[in-house]
Protein backbone atom coordinates (compact mmCIF):
# COMPACT_ATOMS: atom_id res chain seq x y z
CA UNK A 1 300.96 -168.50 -32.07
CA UNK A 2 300.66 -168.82 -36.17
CA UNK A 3 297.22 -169.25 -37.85
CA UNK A 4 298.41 -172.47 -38.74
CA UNK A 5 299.21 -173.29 -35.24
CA UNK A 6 295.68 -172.50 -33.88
CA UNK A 7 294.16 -174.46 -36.38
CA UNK A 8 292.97 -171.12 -38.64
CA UNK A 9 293.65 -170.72 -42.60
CA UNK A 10 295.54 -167.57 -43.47
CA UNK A 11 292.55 -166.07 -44.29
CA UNK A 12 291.14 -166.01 -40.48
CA UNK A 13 288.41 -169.45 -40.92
CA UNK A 14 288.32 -172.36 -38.66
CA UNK A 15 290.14 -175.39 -40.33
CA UNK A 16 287.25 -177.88 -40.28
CA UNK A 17 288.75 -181.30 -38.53
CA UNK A 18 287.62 -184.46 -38.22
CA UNK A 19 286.86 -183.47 -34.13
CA UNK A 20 284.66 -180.98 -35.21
CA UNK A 21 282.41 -183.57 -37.78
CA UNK A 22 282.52 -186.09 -35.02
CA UNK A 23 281.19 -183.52 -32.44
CA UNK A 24 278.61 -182.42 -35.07
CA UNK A 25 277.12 -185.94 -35.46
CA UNK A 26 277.70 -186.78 -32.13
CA UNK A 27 279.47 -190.03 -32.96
CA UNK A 28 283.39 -190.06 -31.27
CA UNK A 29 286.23 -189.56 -33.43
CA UNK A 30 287.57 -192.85 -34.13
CA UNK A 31 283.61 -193.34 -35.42
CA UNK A 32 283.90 -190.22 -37.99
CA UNK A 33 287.41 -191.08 -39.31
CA UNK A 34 286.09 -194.69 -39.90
CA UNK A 35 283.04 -193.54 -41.91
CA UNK A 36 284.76 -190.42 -43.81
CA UNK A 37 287.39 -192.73 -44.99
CA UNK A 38 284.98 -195.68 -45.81
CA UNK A 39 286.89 -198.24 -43.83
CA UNK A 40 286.30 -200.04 -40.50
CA UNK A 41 283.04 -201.24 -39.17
CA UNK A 42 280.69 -198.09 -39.64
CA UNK A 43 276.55 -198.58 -39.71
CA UNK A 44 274.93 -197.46 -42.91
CA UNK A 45 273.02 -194.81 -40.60
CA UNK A 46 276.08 -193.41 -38.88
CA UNK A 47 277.92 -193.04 -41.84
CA UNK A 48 275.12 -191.24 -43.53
CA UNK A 49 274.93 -188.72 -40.02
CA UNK A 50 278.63 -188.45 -40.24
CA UNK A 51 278.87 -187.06 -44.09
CA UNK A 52 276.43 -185.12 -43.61
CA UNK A 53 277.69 -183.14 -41.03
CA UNK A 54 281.05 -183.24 -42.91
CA UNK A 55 279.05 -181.81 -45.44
CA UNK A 56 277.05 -179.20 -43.70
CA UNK A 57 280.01 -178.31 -42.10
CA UNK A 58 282.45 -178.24 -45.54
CA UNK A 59 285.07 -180.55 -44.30
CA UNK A 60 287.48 -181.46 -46.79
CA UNK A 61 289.87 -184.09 -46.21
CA UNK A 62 293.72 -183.74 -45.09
CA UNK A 63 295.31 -185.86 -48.11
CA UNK A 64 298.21 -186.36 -46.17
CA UNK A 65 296.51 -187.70 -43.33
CA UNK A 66 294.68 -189.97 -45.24
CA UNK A 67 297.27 -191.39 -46.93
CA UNK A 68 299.41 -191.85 -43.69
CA UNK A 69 296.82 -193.49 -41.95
CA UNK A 70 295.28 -196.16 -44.55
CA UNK A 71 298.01 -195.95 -47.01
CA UNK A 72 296.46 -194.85 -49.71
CA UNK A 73 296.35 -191.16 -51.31
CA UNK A 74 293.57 -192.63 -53.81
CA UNK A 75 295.69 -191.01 -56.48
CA UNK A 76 297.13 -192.45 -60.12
CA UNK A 77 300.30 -191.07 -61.84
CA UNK A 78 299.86 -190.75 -65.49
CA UNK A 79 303.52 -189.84 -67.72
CA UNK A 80 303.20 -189.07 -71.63
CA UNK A 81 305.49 -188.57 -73.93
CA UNK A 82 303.78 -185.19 -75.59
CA UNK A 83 300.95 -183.63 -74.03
CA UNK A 84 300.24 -181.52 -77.30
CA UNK A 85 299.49 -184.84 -79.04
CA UNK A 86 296.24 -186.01 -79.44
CA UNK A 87 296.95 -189.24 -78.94
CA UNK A 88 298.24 -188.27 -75.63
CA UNK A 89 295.01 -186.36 -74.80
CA UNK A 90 292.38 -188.73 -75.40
CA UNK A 91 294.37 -191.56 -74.17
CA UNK A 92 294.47 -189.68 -70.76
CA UNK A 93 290.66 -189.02 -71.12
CA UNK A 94 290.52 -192.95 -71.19
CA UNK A 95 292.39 -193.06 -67.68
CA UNK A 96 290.70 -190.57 -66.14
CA UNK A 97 287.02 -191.98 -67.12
CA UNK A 98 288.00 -195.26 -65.24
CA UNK A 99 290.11 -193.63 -62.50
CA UNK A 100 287.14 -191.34 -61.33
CA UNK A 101 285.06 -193.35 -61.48
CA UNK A 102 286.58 -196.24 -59.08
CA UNK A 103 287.61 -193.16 -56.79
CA UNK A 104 291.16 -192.10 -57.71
CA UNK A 105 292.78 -188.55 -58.94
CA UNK A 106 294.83 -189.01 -61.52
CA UNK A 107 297.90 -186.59 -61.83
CA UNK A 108 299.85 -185.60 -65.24
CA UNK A 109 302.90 -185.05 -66.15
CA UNK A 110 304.63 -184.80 -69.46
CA UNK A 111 307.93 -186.66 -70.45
CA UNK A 112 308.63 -184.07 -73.66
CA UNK A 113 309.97 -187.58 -75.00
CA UNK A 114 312.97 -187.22 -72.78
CA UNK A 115 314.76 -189.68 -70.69
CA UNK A 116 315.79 -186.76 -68.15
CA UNK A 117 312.26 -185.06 -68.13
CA UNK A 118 310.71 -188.40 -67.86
CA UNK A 119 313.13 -189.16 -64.26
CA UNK A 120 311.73 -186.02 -62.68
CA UNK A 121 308.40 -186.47 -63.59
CA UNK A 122 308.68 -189.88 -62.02
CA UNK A 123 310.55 -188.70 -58.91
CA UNK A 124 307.91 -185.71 -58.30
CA UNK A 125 305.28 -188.28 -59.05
CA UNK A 126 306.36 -191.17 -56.23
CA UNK A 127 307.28 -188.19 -53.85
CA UNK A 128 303.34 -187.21 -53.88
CA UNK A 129 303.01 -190.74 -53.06
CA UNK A 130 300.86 -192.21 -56.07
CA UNK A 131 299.41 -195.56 -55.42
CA UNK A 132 300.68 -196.33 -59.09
CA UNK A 133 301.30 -195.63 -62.19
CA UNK A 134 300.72 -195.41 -65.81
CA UNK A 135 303.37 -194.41 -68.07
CA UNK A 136 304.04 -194.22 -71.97
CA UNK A 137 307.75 -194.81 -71.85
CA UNK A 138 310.23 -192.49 -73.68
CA UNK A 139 312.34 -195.32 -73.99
CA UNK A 140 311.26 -198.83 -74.66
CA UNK A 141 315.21 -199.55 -74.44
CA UNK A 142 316.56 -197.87 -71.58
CA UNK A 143 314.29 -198.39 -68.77
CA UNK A 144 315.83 -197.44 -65.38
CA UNK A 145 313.69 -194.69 -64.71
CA UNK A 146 310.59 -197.39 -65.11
CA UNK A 147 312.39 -199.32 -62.75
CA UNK A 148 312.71 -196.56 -59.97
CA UNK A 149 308.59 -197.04 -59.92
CA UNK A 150 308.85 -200.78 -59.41
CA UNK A 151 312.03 -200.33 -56.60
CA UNK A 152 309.43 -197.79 -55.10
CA UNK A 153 306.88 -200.30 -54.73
CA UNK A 154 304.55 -199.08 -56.75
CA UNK A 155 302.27 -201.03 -59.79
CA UNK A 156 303.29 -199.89 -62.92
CA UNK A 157 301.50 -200.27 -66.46
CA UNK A 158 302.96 -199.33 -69.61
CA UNK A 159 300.69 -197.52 -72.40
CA UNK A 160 301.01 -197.14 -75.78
CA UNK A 161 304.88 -198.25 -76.17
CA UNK A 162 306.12 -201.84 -74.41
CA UNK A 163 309.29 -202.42 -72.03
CA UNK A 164 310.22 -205.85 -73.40
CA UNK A 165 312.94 -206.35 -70.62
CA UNK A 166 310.52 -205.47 -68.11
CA UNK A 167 307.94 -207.57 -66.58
CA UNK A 168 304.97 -204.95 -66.53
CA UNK A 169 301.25 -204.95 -67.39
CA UNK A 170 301.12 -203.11 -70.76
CA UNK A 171 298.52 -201.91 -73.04
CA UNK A 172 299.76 -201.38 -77.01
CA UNK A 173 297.75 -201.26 -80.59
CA UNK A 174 298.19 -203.72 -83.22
CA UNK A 175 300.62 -201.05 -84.84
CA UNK A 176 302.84 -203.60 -87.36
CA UNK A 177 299.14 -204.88 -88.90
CA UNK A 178 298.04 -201.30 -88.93
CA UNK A 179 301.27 -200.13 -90.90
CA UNK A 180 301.06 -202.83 -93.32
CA UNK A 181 297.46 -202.25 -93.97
CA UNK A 182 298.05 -198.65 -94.91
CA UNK A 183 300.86 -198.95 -97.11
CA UNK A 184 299.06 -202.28 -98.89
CA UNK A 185 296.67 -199.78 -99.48
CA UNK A 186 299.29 -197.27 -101.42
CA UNK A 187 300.82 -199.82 -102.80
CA UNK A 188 297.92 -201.32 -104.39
CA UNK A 189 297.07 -197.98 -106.01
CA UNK A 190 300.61 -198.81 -107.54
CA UNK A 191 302.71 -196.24 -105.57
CA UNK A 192 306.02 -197.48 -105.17
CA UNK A 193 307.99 -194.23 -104.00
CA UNK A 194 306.45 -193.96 -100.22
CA UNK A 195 308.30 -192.21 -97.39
CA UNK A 196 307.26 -193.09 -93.75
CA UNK A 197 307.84 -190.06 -91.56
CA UNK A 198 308.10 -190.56 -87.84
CA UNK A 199 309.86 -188.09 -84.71
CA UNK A 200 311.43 -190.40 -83.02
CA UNK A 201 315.20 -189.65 -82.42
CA UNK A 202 317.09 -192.31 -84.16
CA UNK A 203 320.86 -191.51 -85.58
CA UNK A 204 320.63 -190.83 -89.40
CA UNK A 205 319.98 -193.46 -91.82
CA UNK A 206 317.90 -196.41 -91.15
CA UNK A 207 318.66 -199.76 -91.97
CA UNK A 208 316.94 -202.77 -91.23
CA UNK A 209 317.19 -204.85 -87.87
CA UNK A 210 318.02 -201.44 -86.22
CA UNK A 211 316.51 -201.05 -82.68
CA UNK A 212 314.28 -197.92 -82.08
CA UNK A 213 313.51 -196.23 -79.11
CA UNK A 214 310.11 -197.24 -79.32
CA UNK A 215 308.12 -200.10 -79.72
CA UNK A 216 304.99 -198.35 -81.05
CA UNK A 217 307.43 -197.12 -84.00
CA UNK A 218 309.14 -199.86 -84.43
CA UNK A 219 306.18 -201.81 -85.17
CA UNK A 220 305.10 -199.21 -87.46
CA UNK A 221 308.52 -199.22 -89.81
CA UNK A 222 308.35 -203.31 -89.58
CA UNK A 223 304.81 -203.25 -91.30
CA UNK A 224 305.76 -200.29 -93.53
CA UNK A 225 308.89 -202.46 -94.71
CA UNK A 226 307.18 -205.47 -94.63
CA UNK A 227 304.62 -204.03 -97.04
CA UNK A 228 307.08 -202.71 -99.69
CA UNK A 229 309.16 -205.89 -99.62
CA UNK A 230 305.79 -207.86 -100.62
CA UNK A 231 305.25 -204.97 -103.37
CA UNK A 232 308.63 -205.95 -104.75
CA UNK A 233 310.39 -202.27 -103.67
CA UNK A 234 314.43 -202.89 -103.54
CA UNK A 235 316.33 -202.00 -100.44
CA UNK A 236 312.81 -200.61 -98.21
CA UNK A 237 314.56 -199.35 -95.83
CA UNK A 238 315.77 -196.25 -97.67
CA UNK A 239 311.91 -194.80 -97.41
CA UNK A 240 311.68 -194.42 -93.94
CA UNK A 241 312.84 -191.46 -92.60
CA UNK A 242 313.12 -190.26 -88.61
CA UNK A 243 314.36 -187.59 -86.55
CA UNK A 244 311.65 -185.52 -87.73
CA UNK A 245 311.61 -183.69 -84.65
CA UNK A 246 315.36 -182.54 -84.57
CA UNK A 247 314.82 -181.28 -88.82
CA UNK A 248 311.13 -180.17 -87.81
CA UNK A 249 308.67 -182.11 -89.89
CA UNK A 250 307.47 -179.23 -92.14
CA UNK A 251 310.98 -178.34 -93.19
CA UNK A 252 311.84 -182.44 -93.74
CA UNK A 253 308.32 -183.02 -95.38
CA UNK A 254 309.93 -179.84 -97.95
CA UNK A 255 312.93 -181.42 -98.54
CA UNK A 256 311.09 -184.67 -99.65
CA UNK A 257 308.95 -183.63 -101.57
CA UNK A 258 310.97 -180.85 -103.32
CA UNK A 259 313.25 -183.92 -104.35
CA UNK A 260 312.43 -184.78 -107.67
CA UNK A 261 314.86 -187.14 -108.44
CA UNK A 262 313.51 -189.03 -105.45
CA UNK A 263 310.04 -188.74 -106.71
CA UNK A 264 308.22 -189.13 -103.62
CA UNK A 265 304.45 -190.04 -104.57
CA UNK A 266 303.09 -191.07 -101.58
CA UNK A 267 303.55 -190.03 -97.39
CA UNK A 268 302.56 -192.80 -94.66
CA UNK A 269 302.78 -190.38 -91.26
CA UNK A 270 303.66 -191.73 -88.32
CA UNK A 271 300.84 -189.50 -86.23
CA UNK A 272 298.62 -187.32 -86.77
CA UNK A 273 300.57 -184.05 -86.10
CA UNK A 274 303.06 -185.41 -88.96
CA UNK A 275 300.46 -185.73 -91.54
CA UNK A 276 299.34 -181.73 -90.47
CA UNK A 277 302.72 -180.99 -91.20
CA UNK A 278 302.82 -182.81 -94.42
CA UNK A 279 299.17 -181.58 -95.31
CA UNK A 280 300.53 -178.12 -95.00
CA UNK A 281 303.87 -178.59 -97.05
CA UNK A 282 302.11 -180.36 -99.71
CA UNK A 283 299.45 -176.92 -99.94
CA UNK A 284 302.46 -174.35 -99.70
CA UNK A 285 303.96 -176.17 -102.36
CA UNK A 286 301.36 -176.38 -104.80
CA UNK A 287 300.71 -180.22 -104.48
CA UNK A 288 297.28 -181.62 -104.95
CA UNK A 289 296.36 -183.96 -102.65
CA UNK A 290 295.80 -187.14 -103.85
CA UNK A 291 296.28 -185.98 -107.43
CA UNK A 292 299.61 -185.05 -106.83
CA UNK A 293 300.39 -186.83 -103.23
CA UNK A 294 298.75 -189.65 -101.67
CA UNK A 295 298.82 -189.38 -97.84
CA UNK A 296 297.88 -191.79 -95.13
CA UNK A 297 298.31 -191.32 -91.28
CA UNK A 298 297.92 -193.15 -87.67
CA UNK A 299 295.36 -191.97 -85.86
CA UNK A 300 291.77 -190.46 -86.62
CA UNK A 301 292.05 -186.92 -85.49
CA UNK A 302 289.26 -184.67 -85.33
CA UNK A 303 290.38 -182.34 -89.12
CA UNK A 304 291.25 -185.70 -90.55
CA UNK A 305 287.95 -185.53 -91.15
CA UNK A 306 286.99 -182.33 -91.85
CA UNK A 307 289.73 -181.45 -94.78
CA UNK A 308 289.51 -181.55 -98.37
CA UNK A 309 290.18 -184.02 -99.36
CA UNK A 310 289.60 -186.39 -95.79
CA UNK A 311 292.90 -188.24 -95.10
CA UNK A 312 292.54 -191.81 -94.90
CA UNK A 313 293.82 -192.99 -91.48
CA UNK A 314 294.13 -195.91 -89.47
CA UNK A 315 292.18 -195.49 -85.80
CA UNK A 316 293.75 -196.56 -82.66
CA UNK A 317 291.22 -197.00 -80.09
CA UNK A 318 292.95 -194.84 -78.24
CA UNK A 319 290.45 -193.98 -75.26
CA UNK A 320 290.40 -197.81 -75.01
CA UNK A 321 294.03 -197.97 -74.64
CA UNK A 322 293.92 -195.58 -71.45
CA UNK A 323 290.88 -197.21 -70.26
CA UNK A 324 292.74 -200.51 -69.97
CA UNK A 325 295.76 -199.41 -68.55
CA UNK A 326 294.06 -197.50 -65.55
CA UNK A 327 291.83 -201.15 -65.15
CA UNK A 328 294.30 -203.09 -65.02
CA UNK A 329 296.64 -200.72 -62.12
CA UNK A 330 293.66 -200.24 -60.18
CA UNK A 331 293.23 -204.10 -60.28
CA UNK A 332 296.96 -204.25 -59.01
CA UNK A 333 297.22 -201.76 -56.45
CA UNK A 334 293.39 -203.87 -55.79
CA UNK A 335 296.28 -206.69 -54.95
CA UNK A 336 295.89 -208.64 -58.38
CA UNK A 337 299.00 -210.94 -58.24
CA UNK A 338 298.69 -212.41 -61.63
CA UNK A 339 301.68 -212.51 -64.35
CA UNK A 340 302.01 -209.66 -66.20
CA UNK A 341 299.88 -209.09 -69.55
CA UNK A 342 300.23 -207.20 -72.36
CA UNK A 343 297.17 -206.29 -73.85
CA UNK A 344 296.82 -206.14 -77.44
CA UNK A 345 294.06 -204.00 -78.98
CA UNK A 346 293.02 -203.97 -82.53
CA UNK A 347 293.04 -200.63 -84.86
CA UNK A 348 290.86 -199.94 -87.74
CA UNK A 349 290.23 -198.42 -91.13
CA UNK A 350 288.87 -195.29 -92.03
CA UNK A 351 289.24 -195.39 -95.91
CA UNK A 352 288.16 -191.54 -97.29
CA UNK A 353 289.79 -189.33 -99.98
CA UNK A 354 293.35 -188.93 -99.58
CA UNK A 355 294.71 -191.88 -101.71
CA UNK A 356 294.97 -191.98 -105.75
CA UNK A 357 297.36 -193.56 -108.28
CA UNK A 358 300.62 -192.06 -109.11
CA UNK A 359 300.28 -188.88 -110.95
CA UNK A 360 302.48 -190.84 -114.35
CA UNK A 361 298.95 -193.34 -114.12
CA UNK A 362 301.60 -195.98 -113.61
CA UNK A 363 303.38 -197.94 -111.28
CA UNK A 364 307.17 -196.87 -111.64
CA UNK A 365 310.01 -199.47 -110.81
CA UNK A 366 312.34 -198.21 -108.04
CA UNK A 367 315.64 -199.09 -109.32
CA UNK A 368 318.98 -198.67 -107.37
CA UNK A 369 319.50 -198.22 -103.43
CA UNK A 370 320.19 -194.60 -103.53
CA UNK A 371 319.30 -192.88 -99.83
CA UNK A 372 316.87 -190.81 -100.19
């Protein structure tokens, strides 16, 4: 007979089963199940006797078991798009804070920002049998991996990007007030030449009314539009500029700035990893910043901060955002059978040193519709 078989680890020690707990506090075994799983009728004095022989004993729970027998595993699925991001990482802080501490695991995976990476991460996710989860789609278009998780049964809530043809609890930032905030701010300093720099995959040239893969971004180029249309800039649309992750950012942030005819003056970046990038260009190239470049950003990342000069940003409260979304699935797998809501939380200013007027001292007109 195998190790396994007689109830021994590979290494030789006696698997410690609920049997042995219940024998230990002399309590039977349907009595020690009931209190080491916290369900059933269990008196607070028995339950005490039982953990602490579970304890004394170091009994650790089969997760299998449990989850077969009360149909729970008491674990969360969490799916971002890029677990390098920042955004990413404290937003997942935010879930986990509020997971642990209503008693669920919460397990990661990372989409890469692919529709293909994003299925298997959902497919190994629902085969560990998550009681539900949170995702920050890679797609806000195509959603039929999102939809496996609702065929499967599961809650789902959306973080950081919406689904609008699904009916799911999301969580999102005020991103289109944010955007035009920022670039009012540019503007007003009487920049007129501003590129907004974002990674999501889009085919080349943007024009207005397209649909992008992402709500988040989407948002973000409607308010950056929206702001250069009220500043009187012809043809808006030619300043923003995607697929920054297919050129690389550092080698696109180059190009545009290296343009002259263009005459870039000022850089709204989608991210904080984008306004690194552009940070880093604008010092390899010799370009003051804000003498020579103005540059604004989304999200307050720890060397915003610390740089000279400090980049104005606009702050997501992005801890907040994974916060929510972990409330409100725990409330639904809690059997919450309200309509859906989509949560809308406000972002804020951080004004510091990164903005000045155009390097000419004046506000230059923007003539033609040239791509740039």
């Amino acid at each position: 007979m195998s190790e396994a078989g007689n109830g021994r680890h590979g290494n030789g020690r006696h698997e410690v089963t609920v049997a042995d707990v219940a024998a230990a506090a002399k309590v039977s075994k349907a009595t020690a199940a009931r209190a080491l799983g916290d369900y059933g009728a269990v008196s607070e004095a028995v339950r005490d006797r039982v953990q602490a022989a579970a304890e004394e004993l170091g009994y650790r729970p089969n997760a299998l078991a449990r989850t077969m027998s009360t149909g729970r595993s008491n674990t969360l699925g969490i799916v971002v798009g890029d677990i390098e991001n920042p955004f990413f990482a404290q937003a997942t802080r935010g879930a986990s804070d509020v997971a642990n501490a209503a008693g669920f695991d919460l397990i990661l995976s990372n989409s890469d920002e692919d529709g293909d990476t994003e299925a298997k991460a959902i497919g190994v996710q629902l085969a560990k049998r998550v009681d539900g989860m949170l995702v920050a789609p890679a797609s806000s278009v195509d959603v039929e991996n999102l939809r496996t998780i609702v065929a499967a049964g599961r809650p789902l809530v959306l973080f950081d990007r919406a689904a609008p043809s699904l009916e799911v609890d999301t969580v999102i930032a005020a991103n289109r007030t944010g955007a035009r905030q920022l670039t009012g701010l540019l503007t007003a300093a009487g920049h007129r030449r501003i590129a907004f720099i974002s990674t999501i995959a889009h085919p080349d040239g943007y024009r207005l009314g397209d649909v992008l893969g992402s709500t988040s971004v989407a948002e973000r180029v409607d308010g950056f539009v929206s702001a250069l249309d009220d500043a009187g800039v012809p043809d808006p649309a030619r300043f923003v500029h995607l697929n920054a992750r297919r050129e690389g950012v550092e080698h696109l942030a180059r190009r545009l700035l290296e343009d002259h005819e263009a005459g870039i003056t000022a850089v709204v970046a989608s991210d904080s990893l984008i306004a690194l990038a552009v940070f880093r260009v604008a010092r390899a190239l010799g370009r003051n910043i804000p003498g020579d470049l103005s540059l604004v950003a989304f999200d307050d990342a720890d060397w915003t901060g610390a740089t000279t000069p400090a980049i104005t940003v606009m702050a997501q409260p992005i801890h907040e955002i994974g916060a929510e979304a972990a409330r409100l699935l725990i409330q639904r797998i809690g059997g919450d059978g309200r309509p859906p809501v989509t949560r809308v939380l406000d972002q804020h200013l951080i004004a510091r040193e990164s903005i000045a007027p155009p390097i000419d001292g004046e506000t230059r007109p923007v003539a033609g519709s040239r791509t740039l």
